[in-house]
PDB file of N, CA and C in Angstrom:
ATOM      1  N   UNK A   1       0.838  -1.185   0.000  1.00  0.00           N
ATOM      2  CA  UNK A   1       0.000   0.000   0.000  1.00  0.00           C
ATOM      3  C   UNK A   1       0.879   1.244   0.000  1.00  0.00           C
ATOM      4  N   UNK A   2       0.631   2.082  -0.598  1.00  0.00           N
ATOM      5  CA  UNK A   2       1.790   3.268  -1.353  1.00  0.00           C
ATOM      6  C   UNK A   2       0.931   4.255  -0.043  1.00  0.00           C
ATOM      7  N   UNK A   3       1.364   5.367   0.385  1.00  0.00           N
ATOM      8  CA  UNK A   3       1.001   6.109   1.573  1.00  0.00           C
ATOM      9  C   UNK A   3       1.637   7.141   0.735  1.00  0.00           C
ATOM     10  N   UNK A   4       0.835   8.257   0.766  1.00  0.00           N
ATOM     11  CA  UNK A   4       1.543   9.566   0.019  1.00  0.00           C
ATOM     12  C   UNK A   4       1.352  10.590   1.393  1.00  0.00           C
ATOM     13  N   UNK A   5       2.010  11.802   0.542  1.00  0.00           N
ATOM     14  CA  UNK A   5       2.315  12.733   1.804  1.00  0.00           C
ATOM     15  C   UNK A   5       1.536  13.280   2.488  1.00  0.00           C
ATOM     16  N   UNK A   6      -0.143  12.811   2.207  1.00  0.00           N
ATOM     17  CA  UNK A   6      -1.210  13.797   2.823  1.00  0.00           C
ATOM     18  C   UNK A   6      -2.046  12.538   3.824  1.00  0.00           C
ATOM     19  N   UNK A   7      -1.496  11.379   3.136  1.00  0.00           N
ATOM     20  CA  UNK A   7      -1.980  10.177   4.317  1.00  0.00           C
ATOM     21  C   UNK A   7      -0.671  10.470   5.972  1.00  0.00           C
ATOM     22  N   UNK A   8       0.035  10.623   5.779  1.00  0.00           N
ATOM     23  CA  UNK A   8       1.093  10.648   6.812  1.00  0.00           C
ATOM     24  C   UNK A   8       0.655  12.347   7.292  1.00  0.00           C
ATOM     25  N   UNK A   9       0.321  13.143   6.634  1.00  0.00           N
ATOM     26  CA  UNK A   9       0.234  14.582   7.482  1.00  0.00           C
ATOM     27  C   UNK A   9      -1.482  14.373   7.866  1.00  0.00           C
ATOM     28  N   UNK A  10      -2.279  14.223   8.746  1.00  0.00           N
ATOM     29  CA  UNK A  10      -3.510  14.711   8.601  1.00  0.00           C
ATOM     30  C   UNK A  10      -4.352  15.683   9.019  1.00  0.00           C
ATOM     31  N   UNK A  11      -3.393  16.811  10.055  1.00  0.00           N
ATOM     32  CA  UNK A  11      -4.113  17.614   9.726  1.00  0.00           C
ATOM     33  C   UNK A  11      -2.919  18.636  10.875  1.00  0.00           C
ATOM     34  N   UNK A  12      -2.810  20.445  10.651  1.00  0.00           N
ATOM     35  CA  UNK A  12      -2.626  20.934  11.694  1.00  0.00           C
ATOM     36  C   UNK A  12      -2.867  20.932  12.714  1.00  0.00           C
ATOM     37  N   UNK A  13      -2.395  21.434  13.890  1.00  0.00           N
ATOM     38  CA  UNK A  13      -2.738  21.466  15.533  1.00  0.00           C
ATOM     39  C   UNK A  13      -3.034  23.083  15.464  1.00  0.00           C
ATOM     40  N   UNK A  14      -4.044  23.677  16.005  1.00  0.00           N
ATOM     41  CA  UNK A  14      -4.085  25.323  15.903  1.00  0.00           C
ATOM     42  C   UNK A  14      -4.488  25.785  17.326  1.00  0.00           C
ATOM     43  N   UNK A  15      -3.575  25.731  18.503  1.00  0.00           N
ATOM     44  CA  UNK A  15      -3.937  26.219  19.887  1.00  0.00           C
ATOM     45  C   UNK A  15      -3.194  27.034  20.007  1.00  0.00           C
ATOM     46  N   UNK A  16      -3.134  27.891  21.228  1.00  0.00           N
ATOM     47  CA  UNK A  16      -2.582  28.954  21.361  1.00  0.00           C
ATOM     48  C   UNK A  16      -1.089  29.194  21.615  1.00  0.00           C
ATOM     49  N   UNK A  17      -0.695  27.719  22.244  1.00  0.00           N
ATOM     50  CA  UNK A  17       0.755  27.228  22.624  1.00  0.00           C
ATOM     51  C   UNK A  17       1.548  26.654  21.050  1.00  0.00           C
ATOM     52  N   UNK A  18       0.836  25.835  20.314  1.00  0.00           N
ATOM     53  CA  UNK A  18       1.518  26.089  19.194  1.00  0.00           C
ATOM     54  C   UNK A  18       1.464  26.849  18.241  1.00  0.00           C
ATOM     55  N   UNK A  19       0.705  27.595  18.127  1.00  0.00           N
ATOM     56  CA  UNK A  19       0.774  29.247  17.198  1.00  0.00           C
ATOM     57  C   UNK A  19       1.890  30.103  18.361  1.00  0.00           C
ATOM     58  N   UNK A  20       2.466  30.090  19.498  1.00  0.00           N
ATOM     59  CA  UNK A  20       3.070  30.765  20.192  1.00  0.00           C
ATOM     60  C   UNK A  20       4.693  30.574  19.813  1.00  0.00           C
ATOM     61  N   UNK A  21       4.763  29.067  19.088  1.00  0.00           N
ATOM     62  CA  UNK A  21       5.964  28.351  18.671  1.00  0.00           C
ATOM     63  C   UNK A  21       6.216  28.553  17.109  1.00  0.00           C
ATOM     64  N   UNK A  22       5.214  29.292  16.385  1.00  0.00           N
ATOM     65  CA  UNK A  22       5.698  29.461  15.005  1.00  0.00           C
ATOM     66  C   UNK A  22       6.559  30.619  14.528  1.00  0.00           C
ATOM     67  N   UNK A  23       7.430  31.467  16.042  1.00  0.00           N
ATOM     68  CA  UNK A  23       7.749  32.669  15.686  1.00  0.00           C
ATOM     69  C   UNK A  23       9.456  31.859  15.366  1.00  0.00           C
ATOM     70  N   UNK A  24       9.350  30.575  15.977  1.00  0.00           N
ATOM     71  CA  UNK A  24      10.474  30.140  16.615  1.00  0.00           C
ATOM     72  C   UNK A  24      11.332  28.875  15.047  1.00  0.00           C
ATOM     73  N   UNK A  25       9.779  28.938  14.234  1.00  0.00           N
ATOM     74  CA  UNK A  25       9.922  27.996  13.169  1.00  0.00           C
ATOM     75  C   UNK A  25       9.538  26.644  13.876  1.00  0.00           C
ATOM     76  N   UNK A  26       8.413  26.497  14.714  1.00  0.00           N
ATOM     77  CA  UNK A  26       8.141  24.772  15.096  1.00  0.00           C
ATOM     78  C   UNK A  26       6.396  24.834  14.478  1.00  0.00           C
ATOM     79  N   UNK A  27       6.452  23.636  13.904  1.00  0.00           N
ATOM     80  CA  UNK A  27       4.760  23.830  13.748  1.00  0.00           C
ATOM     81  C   UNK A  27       4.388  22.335  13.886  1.00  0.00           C
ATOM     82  N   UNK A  28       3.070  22.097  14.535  1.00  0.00           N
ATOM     83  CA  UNK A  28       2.456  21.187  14.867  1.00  0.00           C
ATOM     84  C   UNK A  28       1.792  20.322  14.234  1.00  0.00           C
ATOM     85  N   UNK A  29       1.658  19.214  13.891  1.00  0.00           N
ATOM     86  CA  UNK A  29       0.633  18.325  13.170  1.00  0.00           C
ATOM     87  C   UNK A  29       0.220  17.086  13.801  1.00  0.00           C
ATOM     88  N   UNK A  30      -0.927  17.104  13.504  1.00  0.00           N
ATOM     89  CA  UNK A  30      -1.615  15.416  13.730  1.00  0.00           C
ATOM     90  C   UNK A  30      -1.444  14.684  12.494  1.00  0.00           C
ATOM     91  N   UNK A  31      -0.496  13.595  12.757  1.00  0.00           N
ATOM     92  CA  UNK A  31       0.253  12.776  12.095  1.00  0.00           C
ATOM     93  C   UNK A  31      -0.353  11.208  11.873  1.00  0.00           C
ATOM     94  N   UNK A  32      -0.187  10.057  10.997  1.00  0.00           N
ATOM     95  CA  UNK A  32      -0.729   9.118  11.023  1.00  0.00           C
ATOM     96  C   UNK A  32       0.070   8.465  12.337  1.00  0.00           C
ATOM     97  N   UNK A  33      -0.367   7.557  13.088  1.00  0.00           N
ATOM     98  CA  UNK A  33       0.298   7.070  13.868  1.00  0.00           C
ATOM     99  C   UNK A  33       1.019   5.804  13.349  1.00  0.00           C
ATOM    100  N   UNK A  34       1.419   5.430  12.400  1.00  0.00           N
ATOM    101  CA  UNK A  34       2.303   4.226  11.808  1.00  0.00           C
ATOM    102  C   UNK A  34       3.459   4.912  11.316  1.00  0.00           C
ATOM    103  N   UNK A  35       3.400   6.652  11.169  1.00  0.00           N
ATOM    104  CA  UNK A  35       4.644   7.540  10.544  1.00  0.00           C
ATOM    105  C   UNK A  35       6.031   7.506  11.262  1.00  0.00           C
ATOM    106  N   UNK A  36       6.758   7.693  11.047  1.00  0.00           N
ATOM    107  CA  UNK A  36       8.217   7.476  11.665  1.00  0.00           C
ATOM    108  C   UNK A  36       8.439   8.642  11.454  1.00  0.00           C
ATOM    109  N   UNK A  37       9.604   9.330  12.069  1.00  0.00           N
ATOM    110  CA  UNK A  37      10.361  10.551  12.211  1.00  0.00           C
ATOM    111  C   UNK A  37      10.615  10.937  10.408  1.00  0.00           C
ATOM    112  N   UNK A  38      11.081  10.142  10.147  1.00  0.00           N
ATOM    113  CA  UNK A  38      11.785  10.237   8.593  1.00  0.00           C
ATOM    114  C   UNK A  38      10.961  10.830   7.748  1.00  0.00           C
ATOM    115  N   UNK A  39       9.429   9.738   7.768  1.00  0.00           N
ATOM    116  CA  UNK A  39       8.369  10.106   6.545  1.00  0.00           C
ATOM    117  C   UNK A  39       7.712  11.185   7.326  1.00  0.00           C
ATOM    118  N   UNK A  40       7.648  11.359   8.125  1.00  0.00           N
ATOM    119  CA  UNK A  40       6.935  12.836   8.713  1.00  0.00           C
ATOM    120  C   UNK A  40       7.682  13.849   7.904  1.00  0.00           C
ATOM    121  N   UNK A  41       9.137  13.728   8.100  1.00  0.00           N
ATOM    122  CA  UNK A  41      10.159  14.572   7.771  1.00  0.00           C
ATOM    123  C   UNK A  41      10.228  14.873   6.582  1.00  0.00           C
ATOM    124  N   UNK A  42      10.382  14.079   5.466  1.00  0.00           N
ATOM    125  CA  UNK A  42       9.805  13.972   4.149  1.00  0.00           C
ATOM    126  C   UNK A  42       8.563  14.440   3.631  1.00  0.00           C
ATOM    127  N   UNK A  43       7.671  14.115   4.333  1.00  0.00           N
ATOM    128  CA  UNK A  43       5.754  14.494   3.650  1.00  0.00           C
ATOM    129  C   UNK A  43       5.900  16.292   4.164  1.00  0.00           C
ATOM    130  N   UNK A  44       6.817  16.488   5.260  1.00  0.00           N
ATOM    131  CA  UNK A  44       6.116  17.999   5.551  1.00  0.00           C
ATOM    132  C   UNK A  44       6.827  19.184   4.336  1.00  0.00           C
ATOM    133  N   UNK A  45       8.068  18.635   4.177  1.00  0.00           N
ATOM    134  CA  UNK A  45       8.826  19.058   3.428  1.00  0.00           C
ATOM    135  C   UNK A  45       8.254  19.012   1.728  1.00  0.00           C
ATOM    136  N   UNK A  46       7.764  17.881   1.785  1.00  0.00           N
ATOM    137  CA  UNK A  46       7.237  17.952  -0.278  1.00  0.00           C
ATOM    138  C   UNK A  46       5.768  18.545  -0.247  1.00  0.00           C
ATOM    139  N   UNK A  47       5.038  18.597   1.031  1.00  0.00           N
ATOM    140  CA  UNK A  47       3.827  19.559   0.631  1.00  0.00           C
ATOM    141  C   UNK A  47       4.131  20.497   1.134  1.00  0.00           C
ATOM    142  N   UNK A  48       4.939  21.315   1.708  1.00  0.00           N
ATOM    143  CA  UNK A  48       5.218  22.389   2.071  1.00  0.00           C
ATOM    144  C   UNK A  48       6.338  23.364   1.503  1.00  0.00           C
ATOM    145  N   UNK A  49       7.193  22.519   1.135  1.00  0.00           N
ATOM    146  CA  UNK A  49       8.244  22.988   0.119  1.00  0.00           C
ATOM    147  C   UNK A  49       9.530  23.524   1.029  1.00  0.00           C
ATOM    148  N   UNK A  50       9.871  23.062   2.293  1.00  0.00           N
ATOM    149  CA  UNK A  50      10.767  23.792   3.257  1.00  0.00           C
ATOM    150  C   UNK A  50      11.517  23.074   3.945  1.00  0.00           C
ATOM    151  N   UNK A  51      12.710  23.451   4.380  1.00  0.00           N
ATOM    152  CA  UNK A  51      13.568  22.271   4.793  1.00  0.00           C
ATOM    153  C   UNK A  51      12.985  21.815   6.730  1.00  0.00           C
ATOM    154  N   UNK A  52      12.996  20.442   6.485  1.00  0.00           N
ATOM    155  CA  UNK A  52      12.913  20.657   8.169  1.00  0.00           C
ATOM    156  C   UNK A  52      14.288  20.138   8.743  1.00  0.00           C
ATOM    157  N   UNK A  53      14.430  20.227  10.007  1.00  0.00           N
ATOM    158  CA  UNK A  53      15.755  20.404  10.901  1.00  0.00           C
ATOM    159  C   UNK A  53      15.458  18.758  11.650  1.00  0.00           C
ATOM    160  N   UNK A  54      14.573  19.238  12.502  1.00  0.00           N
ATOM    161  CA  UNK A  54      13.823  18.436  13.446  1.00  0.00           C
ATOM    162  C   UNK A  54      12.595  17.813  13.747  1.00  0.00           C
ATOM    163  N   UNK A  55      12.235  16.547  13.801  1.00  0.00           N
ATOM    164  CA  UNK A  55      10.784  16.358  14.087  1.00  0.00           C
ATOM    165  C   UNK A  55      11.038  15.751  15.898  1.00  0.00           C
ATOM    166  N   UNK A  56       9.875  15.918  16.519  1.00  0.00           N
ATOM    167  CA  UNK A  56       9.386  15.487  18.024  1.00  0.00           C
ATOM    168  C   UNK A  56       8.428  15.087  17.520  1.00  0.00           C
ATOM    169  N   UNK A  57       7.745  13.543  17.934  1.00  0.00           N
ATOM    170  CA  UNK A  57       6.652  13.069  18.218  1.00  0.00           C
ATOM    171  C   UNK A  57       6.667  12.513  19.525  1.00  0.00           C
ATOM    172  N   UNK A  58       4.889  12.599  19.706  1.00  0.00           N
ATOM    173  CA  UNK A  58       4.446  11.764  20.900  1.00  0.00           C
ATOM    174  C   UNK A  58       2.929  11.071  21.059  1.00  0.00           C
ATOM    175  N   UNK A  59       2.900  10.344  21.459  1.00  0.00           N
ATOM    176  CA  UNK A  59       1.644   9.762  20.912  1.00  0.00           C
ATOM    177  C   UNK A  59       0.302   9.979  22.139  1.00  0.00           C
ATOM    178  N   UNK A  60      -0.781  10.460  21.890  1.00  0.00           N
ATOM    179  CA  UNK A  60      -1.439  10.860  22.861  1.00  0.00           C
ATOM    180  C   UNK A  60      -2.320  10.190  23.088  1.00  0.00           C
ATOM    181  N   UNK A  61      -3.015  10.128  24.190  1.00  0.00           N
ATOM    182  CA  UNK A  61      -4.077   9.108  24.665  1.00  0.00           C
ATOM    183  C   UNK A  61      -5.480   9.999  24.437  1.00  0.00           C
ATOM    184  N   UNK A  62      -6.060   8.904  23.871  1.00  0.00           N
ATOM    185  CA  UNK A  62      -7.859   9.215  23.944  1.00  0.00           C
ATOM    186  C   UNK A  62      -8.054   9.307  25.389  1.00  0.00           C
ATOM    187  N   UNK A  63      -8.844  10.544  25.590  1.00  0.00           N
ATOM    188  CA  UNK A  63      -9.375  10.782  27.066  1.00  0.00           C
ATOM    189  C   UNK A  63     -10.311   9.957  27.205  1.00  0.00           C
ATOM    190  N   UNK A  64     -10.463   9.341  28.455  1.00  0.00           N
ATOM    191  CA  UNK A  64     -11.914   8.804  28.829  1.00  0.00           C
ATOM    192  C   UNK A  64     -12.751   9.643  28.895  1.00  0.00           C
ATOM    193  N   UNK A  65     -14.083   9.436  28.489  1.00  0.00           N
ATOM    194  CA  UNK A  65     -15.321  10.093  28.269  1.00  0.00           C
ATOM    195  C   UNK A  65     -16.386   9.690  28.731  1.00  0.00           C
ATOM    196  N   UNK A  66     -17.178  10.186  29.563  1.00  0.00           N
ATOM    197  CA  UNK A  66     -18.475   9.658  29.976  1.00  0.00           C
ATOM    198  C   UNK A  66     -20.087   9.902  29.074  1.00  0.00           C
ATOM    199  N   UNK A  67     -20.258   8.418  28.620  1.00  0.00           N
ATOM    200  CA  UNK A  67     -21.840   8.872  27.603  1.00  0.00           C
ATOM    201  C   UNK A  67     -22.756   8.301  28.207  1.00  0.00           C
ATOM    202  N   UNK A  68     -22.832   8.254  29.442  1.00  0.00           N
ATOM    203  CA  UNK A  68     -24.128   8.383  30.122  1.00  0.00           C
ATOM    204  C   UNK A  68     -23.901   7.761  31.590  1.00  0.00           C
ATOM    205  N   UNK A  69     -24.568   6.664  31.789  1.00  0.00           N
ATOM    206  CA  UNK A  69     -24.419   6.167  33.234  1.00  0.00           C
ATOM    207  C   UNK A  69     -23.334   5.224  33.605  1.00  0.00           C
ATOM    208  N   UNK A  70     -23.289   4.503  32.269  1.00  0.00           N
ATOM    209  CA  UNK A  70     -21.887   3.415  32.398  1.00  0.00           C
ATOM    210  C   UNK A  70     -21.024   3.004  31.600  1.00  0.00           C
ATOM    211  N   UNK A  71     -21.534   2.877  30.414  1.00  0.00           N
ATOM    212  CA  UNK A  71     -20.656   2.870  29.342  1.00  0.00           C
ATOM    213  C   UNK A  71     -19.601   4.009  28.704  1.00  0.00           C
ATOM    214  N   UNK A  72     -18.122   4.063  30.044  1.00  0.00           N
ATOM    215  CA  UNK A  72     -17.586   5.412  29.493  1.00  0.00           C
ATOM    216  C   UNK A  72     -16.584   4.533  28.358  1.00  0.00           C
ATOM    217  N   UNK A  73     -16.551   5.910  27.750  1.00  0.00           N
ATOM    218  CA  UNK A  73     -16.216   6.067  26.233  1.00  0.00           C
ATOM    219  C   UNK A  73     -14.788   5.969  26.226  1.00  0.00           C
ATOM    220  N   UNK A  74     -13.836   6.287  25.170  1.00  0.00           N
ATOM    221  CA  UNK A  74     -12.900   7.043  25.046  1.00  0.00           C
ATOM    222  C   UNK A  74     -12.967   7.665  23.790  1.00  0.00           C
ATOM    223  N   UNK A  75     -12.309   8.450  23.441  1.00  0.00           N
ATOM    224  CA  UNK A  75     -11.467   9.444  22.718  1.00  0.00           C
ATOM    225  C   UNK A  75     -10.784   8.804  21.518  1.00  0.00           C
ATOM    226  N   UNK A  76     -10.481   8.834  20.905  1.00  0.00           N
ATOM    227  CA  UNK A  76      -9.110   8.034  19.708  1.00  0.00           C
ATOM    228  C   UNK A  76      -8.405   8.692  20.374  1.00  0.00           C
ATOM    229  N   UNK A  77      -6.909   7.690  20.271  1.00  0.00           N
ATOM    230  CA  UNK A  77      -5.563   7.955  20.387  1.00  0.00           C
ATOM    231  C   UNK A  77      -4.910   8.696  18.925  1.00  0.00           C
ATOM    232  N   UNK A  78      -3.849   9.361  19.277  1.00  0.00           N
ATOM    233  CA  UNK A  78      -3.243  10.168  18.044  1.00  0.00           C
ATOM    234  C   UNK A  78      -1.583  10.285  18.343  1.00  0.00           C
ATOM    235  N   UNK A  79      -1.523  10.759  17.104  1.00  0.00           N
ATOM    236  CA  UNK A  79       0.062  11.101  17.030  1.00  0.00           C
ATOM    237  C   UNK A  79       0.062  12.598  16.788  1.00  0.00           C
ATOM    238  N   UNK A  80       0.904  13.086  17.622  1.00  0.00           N
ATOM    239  CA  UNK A  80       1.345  14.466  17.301  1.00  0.00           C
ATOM    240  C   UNK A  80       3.304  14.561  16.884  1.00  0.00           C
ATOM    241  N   UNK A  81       2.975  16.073  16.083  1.00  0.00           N
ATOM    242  CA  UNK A  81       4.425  15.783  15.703  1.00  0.00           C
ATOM    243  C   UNK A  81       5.101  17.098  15.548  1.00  0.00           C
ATOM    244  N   UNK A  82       6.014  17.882  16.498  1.00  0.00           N
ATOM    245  CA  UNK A  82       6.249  18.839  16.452  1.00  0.00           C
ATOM    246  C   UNK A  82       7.526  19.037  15.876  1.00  0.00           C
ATOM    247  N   UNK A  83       7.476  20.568  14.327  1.00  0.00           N
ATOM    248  CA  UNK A  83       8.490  19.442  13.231  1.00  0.00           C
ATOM    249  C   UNK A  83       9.062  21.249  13.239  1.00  0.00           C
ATOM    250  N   UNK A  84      10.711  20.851  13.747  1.00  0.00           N
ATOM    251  CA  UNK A  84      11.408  22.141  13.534  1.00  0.00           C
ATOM    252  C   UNK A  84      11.788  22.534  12.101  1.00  0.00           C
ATOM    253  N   UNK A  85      11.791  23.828  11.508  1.00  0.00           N
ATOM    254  CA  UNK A  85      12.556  23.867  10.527  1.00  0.00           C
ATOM    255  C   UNK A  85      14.303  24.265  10.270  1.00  0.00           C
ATOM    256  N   UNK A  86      14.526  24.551   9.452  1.00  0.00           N
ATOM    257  CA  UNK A  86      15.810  25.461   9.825  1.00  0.00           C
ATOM    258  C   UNK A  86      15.815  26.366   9.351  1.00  0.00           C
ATOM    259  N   UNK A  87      16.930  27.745   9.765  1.00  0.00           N
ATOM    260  CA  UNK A  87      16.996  28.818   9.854  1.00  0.00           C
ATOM    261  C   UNK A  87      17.031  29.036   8.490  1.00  0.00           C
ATOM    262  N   UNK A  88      17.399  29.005   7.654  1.00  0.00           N
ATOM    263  CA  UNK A  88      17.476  29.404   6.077  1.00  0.00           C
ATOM    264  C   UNK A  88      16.165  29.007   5.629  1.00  0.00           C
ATOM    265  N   UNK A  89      15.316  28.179   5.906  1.00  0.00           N
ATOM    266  CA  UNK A  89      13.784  27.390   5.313  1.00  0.00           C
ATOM    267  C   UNK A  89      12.855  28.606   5.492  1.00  0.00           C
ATOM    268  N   UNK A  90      12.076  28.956   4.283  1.00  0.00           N
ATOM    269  CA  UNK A  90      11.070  29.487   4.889  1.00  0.00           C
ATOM    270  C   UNK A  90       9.943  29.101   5.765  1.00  0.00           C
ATOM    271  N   UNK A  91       9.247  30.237   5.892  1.00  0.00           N
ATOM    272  CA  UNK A  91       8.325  29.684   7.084  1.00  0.00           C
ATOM    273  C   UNK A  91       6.854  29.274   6.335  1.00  0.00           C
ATOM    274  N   UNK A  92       6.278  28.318   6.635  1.00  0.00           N
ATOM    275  CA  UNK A  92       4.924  27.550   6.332  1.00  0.00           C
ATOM    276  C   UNK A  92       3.528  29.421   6.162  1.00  0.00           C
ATOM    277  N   UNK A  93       3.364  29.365   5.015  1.00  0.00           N
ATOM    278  CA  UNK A  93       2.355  30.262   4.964  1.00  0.00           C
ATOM    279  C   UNK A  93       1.253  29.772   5.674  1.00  0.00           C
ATOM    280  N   UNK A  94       0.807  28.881   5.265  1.00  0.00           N
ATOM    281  CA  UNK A  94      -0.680  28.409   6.404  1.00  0.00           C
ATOM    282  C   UNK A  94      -0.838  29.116   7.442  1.00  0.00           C
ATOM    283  N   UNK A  95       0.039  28.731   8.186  1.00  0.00           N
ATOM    284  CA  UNK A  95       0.186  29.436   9.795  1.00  0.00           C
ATOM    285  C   UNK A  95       0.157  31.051  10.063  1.00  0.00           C
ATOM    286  N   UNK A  96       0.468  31.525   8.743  1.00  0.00           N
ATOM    287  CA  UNK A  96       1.097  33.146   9.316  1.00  0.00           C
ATOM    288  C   UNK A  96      -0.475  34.147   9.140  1.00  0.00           C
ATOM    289  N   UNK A  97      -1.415  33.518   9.023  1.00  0.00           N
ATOM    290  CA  UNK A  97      -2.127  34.392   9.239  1.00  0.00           C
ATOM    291  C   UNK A  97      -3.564  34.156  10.551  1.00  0.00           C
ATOM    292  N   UNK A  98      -3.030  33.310  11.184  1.00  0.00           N
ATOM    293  CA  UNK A  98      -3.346  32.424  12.562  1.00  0.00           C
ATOM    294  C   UNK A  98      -3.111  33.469  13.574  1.00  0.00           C
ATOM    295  N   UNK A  99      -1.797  33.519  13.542  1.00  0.00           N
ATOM    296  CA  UNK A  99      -1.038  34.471  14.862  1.00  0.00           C
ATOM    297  C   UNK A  99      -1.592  35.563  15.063  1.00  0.00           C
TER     298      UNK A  99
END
């Protein structure tokens, strides 16, 4: 199964702590969770067009959720992936009009 660069990126993170990190060149994504450092590193770079430096992932837990009297729920689990660029890369337009 061929995985292209928009199956491995799926979507931005847009909170106030990571829009606080895009002055710095870090930007956030919810990532497939089967992605490795590498193809993160790769997919952000060919749809974005910019070099990256660094990726951080961590994988987050579905919160428990309560839907009624007993049957609590959870949440899906996810991957997040906080992907540095470097200093010569430009910066991701998406983001710059967030801040």
């Amino acid at each position: 199964m061929a995985t292209t660069a928009y199956d491995i990126i799926k979507r931005p993170i847009i909170t106030e702590q990571s829009m606080g990190e895009t002055e710095n060149k870090k930007y956030t994504f919810e990532v497939a969770k089967s992605a490795n450092k590498i193809e993160i590193a790769k997919a952000i770079e060919e749809i974005f067009g910019v070099k990256v430096a660094k990726v951080n992932t961590l994988n987050m837990i579905g919160k428990e959720k309560r839907t009624g009297r007993f049957p609590a729920g959870r949440r899906a689990s996810w991957k997040k992936a906080m992907v540095t660029l470097t200093a010569d890369s430009k910066s991701i337009e998406f983001f710059e009009g967030m801040v």
